[in-house]
C-alpha atoms as a PDB file:
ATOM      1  CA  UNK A   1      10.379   3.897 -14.442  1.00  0.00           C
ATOM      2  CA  UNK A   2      12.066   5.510 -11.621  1.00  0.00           C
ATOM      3  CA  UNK A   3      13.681   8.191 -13.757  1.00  0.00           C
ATOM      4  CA  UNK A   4      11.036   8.778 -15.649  1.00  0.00           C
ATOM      5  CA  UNK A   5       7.868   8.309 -13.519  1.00  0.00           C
ATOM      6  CA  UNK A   6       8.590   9.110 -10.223  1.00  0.00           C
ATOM      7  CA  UNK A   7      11.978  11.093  -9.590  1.00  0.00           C
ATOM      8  CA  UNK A   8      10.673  14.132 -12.240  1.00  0.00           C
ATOM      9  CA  UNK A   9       7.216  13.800 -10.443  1.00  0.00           C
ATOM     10  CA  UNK A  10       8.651  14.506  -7.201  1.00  0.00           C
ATOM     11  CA  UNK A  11       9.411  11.054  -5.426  1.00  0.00           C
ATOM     12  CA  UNK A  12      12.627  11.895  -3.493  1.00  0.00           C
ATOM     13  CA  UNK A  13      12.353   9.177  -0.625  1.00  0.00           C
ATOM     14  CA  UNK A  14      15.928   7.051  -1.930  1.00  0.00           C
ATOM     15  CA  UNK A  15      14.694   4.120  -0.004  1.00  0.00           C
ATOM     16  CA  UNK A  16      11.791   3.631  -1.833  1.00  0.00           C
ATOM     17  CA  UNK A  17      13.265   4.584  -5.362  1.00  0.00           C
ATOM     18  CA  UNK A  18      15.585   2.049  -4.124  1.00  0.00           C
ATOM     19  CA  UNK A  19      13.172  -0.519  -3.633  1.00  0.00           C
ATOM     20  CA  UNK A  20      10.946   0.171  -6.596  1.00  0.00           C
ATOM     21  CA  UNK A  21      14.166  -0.212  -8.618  1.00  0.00           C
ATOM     22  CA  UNK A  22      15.041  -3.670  -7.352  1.00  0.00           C
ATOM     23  CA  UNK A  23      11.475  -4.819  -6.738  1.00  0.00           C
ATOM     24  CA  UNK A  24      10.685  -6.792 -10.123  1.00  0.00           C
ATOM     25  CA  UNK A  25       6.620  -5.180 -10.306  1.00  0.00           C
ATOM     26  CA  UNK A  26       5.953  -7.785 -13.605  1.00  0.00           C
ATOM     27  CA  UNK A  27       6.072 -10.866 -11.154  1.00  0.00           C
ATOM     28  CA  UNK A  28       3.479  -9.634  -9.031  1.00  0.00           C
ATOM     29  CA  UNK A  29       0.893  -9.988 -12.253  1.00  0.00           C
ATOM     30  CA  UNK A  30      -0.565 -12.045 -13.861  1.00  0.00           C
ATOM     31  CA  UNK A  31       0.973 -14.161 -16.856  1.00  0.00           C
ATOM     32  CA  UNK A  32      -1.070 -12.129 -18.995  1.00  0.00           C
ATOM     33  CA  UNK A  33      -0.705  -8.663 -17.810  1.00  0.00           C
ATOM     34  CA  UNK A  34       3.172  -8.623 -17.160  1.00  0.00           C
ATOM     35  CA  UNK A  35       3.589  -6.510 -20.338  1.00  0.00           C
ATOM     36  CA  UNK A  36       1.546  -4.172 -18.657  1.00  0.00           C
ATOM     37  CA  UNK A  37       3.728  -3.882 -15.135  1.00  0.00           C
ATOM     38  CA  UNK A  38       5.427  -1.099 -16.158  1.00  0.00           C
ATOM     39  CA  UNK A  39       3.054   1.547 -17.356  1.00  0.00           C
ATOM     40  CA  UNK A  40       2.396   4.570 -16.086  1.00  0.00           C
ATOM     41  CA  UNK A  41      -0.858   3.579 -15.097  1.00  0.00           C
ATOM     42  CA  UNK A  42      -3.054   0.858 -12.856  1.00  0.00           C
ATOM     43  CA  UNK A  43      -3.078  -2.905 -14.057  1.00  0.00           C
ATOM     44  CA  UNK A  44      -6.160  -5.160 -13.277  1.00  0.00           C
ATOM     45  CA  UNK A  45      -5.558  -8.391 -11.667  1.00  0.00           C
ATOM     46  CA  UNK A  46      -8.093 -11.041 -10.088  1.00  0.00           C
ATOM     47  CA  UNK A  47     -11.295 -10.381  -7.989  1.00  0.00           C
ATOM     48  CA  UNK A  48     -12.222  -6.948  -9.640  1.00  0.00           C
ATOM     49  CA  UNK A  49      -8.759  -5.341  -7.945  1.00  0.00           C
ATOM     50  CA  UNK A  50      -5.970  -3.346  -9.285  1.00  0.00           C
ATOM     51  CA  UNK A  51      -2.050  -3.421  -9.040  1.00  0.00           C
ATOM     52  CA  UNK A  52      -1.999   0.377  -8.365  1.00  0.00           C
ATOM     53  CA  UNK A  53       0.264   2.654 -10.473  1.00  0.00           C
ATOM     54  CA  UNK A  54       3.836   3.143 -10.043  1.00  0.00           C
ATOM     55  CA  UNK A  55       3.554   6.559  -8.651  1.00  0.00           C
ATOM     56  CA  UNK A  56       1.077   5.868  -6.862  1.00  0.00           C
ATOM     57  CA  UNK A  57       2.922   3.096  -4.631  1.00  0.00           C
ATOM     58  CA  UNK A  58       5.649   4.863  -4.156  1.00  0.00           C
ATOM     59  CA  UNK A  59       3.897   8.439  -3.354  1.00  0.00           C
ATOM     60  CA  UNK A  60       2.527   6.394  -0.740  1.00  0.00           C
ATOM     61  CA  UNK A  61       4.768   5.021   0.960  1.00  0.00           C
ATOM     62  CA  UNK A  62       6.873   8.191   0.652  1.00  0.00           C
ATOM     63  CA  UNK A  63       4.333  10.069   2.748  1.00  0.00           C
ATOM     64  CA  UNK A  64       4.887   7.308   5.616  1.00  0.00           C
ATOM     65  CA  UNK A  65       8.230   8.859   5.950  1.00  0.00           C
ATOM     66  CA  UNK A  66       9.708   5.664   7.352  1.00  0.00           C
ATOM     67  CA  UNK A  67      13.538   4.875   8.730  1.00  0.00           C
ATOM     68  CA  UNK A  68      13.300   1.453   8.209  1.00  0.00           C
ATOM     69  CA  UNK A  69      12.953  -0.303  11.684  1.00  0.00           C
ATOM     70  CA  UNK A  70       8.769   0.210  11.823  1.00  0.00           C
ATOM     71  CA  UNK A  71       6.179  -2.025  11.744  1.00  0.00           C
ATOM     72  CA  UNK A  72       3.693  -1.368   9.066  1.00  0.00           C
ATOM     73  CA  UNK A  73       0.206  -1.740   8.320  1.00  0.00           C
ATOM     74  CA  UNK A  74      -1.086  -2.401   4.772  1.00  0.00           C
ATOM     75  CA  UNK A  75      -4.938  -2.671   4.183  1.00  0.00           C
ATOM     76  CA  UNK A  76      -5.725  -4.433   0.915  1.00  0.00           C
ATOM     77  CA  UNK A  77      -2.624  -6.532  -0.218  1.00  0.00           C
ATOM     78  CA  UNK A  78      -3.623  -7.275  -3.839  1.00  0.00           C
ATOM     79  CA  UNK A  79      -0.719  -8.266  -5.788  1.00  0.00           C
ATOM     80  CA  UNK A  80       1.529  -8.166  -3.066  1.00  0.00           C
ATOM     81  CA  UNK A  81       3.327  -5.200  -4.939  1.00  0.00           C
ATOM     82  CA  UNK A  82       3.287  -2.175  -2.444  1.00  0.00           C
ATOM     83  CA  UNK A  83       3.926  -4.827   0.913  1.00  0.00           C
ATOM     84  CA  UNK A  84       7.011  -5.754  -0.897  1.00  0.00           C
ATOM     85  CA  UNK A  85       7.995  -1.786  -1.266  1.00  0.00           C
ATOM     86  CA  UNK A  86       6.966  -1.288   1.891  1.00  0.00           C
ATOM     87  CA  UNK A  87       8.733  -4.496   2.830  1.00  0.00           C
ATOM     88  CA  UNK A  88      12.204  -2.811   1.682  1.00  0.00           C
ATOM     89  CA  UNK A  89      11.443   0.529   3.453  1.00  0.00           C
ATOM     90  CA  UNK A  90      10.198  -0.772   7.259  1.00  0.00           C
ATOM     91  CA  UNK A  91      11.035  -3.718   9.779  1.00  0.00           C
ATOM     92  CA  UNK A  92       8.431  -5.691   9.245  1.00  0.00           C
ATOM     93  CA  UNK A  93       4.849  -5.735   7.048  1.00  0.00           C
ATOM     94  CA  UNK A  94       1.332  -7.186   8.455  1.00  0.00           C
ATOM     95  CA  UNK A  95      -0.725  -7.298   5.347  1.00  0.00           C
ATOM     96  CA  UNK A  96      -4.162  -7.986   4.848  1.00  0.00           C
ATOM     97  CA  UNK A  97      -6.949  -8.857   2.131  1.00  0.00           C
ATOM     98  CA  UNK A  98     -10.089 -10.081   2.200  1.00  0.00           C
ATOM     99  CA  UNK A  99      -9.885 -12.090  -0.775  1.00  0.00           C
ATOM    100  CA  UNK A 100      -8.139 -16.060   0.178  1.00  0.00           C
ATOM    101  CA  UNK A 101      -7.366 -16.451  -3.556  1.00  0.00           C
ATOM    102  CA  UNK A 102      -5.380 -12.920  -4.009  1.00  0.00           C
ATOM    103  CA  UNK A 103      -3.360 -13.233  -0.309  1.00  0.00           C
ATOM    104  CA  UNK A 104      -2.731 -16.693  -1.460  1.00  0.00           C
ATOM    105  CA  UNK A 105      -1.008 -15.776  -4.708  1.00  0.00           C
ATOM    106  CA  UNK A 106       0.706 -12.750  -3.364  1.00  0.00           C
ATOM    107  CA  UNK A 107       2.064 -14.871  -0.318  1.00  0.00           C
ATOM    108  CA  UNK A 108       3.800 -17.129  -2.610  1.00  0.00           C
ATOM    109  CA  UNK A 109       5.342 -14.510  -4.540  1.00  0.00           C
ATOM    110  CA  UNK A 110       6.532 -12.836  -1.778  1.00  0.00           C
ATOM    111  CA  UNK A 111       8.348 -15.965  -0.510  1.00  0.00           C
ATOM    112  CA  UNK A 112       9.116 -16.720  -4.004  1.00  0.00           C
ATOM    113  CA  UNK A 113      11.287 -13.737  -3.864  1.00  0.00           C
ATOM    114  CA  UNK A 114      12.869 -14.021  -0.236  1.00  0.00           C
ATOM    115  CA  UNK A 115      10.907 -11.274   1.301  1.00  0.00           C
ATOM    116  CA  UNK A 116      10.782 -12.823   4.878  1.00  0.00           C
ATOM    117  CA  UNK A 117       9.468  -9.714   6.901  1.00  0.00           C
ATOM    118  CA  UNK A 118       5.951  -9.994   5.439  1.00  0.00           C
ATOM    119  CA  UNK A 119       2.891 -11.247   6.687  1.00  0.00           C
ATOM    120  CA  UNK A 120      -0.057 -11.463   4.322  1.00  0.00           C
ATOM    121  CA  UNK A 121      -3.417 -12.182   6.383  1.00  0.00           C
ATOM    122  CA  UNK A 122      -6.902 -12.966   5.040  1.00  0.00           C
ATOM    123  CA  UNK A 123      -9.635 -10.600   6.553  1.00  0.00           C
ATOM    124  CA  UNK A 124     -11.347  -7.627   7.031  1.00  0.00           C
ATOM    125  CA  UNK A 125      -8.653  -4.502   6.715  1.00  0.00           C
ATOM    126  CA  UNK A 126     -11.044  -2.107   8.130  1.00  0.00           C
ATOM    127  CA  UNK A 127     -10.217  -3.645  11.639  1.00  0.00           C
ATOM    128  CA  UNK A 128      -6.736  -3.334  11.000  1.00  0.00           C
ATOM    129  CA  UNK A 129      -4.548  -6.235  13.140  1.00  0.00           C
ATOM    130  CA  UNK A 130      -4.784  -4.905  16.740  1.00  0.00           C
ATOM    131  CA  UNK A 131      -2.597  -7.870  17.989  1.00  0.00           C
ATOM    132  CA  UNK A 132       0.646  -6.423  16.320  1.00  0.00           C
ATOM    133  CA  UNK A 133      -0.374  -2.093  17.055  1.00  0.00           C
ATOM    134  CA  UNK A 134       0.750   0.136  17.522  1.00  0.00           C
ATOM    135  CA  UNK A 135       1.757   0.496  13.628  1.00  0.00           C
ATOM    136  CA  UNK A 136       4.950   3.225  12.358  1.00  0.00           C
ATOM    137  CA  UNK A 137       2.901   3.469   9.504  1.00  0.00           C
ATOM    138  CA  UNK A 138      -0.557   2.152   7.911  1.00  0.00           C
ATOM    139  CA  UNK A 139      -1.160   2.266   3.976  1.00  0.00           C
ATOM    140  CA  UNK A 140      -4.995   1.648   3.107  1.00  0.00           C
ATOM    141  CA  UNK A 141      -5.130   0.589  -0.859  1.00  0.00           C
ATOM    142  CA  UNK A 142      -8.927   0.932  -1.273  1.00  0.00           C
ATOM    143  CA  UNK A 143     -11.085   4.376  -0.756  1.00  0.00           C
ATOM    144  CA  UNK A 144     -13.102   5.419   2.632  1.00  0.00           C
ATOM    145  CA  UNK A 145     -16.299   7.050   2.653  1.00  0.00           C
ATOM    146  CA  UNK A 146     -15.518  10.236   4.515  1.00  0.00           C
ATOM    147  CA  UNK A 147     -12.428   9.296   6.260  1.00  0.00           C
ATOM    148  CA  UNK A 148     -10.459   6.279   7.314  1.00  0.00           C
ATOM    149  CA  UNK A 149     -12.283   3.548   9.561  1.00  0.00           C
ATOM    150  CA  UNK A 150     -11.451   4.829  13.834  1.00  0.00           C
ATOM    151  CA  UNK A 151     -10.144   0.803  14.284  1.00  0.00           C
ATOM    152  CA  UNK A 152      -7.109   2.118  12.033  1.00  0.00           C
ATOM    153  CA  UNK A 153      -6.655   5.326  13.515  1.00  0.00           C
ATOM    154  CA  UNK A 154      -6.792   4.043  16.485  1.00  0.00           C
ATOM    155  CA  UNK A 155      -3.545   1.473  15.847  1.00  0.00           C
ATOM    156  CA  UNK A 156      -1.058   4.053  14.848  1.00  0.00           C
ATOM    157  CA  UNK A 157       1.698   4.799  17.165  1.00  0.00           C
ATOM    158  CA  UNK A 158       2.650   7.897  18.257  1.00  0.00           C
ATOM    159  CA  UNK A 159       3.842  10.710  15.373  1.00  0.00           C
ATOM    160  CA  UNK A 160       3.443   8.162  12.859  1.00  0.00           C
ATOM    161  CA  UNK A 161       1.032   8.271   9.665  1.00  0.00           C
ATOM    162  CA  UNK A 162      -1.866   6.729   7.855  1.00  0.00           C
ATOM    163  CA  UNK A 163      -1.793   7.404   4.114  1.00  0.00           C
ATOM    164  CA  UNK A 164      -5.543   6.998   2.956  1.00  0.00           C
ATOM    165  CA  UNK A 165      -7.621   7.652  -0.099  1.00  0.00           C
ATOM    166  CA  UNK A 166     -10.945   9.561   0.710  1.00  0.00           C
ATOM    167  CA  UNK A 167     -13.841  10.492  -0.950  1.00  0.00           C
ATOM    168  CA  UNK A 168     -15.416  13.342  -0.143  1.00  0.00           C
ATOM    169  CA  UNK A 169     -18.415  14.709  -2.220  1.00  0.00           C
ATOM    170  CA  UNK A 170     -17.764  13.044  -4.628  1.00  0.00           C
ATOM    171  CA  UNK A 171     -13.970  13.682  -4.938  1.00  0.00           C
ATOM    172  CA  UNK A 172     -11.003  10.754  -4.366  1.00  0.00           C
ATOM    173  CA  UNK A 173      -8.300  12.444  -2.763  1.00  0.00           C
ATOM    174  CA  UNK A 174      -5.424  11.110  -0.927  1.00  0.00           C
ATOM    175  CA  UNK A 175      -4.509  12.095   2.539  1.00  0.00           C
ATOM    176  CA  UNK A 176      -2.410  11.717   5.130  1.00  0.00           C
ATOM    177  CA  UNK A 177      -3.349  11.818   8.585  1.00  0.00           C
ATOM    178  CA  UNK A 178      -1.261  12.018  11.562  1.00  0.00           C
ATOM    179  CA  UNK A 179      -1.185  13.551  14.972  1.00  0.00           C
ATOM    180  CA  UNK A 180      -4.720  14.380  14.609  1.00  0.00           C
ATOM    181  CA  UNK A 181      -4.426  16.275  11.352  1.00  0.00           C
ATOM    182  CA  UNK A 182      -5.589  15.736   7.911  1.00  0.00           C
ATOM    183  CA  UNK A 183      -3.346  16.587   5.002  1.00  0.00           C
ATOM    184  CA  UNK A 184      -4.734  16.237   0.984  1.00  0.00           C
ATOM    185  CA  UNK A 185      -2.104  15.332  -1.188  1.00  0.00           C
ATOM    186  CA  UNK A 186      -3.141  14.453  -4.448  1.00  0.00           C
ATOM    187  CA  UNK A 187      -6.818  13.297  -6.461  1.00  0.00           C
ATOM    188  CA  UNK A 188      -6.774   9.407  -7.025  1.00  0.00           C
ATOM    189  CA  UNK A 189      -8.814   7.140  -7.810  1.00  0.00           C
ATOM    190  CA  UNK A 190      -8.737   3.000  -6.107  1.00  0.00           C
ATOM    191  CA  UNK A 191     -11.202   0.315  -5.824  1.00  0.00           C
ATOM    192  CA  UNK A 192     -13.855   0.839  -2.617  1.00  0.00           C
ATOM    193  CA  UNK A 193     -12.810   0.292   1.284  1.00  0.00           C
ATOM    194  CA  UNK A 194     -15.054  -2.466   2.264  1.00  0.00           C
ATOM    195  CA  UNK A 195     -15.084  -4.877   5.485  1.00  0.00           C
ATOM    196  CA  UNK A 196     -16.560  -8.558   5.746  1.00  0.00           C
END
């Protein structure tokens, strides 16, 4: 996977090739789908959600550019996959998703496999976790109408980056945004940003 899916398609970042070589993706699935973890492509788990693509994860958390000591944002936990990449790239995670059953199960995997710098919350993402900002870094997992919610802007610290899908007449594109500017990276395609 990392040879093959994400070094030749540009992923240089050797922290997170690092982590998404020593990060065993098939646990984070379901029983039934962990034939499926490695694919070059996304893999359905509970509650209508996904378990976004390898590429995808690591693109990015790439374009978060982290050193390792931040405090980081994720917005829509899922599987618990990407806070655990994220988990081997920063200081700490704050994680949140708005379905109990999903943060639940990716919780206990997480602890399952010793990741102690993660904490998986049950809400509404769009608010972000204003208690623990200012964020190094905030990864949204779900697409914004127009642009990323203000709450979440509004939590990063200073230089540091949101990575966001966005649609925009009806194009899904990724983008970072940081110091005020707005950078497209590549087209995607994720489940809808929604709060409460």
């Amino acid at each position: 996977m990392v040879e093959r899916q994400l070094r030749r398609r540009g992923i240089q970042d050797e922290c997170v090739l690092a982590a998404m070589s020593e990060v065993p993706r098939e646990l984070f699935l379901p029983e039934d789908a962990r034939r499926e973890a490695y694919r070059d492509g996304a893999v359905g788990i509970d509650e209508g959600q996904t378990m976004s693509q390898p590429w995808i994860v690591a693109c990015m958390t790439a374009l978060l550019e982290l050193k390792g000591n931040e405090t980081v944002l994720e917005v829509g936990t899922g599987s618990g996959y990407a806070a655990a990449i994220l988990a081997r790239c920063a200081g700490r995670v704050i994680t949140i998703e708005r379905h109990g059953r999903l943060a639940d199960r990716a919780r206990a995997t997480l602890a399952a496999l010793g990741f102690t710098n993660v904490e998986v919350r049950v809400g509404n993402g769009m608010a972000g976790a204003p208690d623990t900002a200012p964020f190094g870094g905030i990864s949204v997992t779900a697409t914004a109408e127009e642009g990323p919610p203000q709450a979440l802007l509004d939590q990063l610290g200073p230089g540091a980056a949101l990575v966001c899908p966005v649609r925009r007449e009806d194009r899904e594109l990724l983008y970072r945004f940081r110091d005020g500017a707005a950078e497209p990276v590549v087209p995607v395609r994720f489940v809808p940003l929604v709060g409460d």
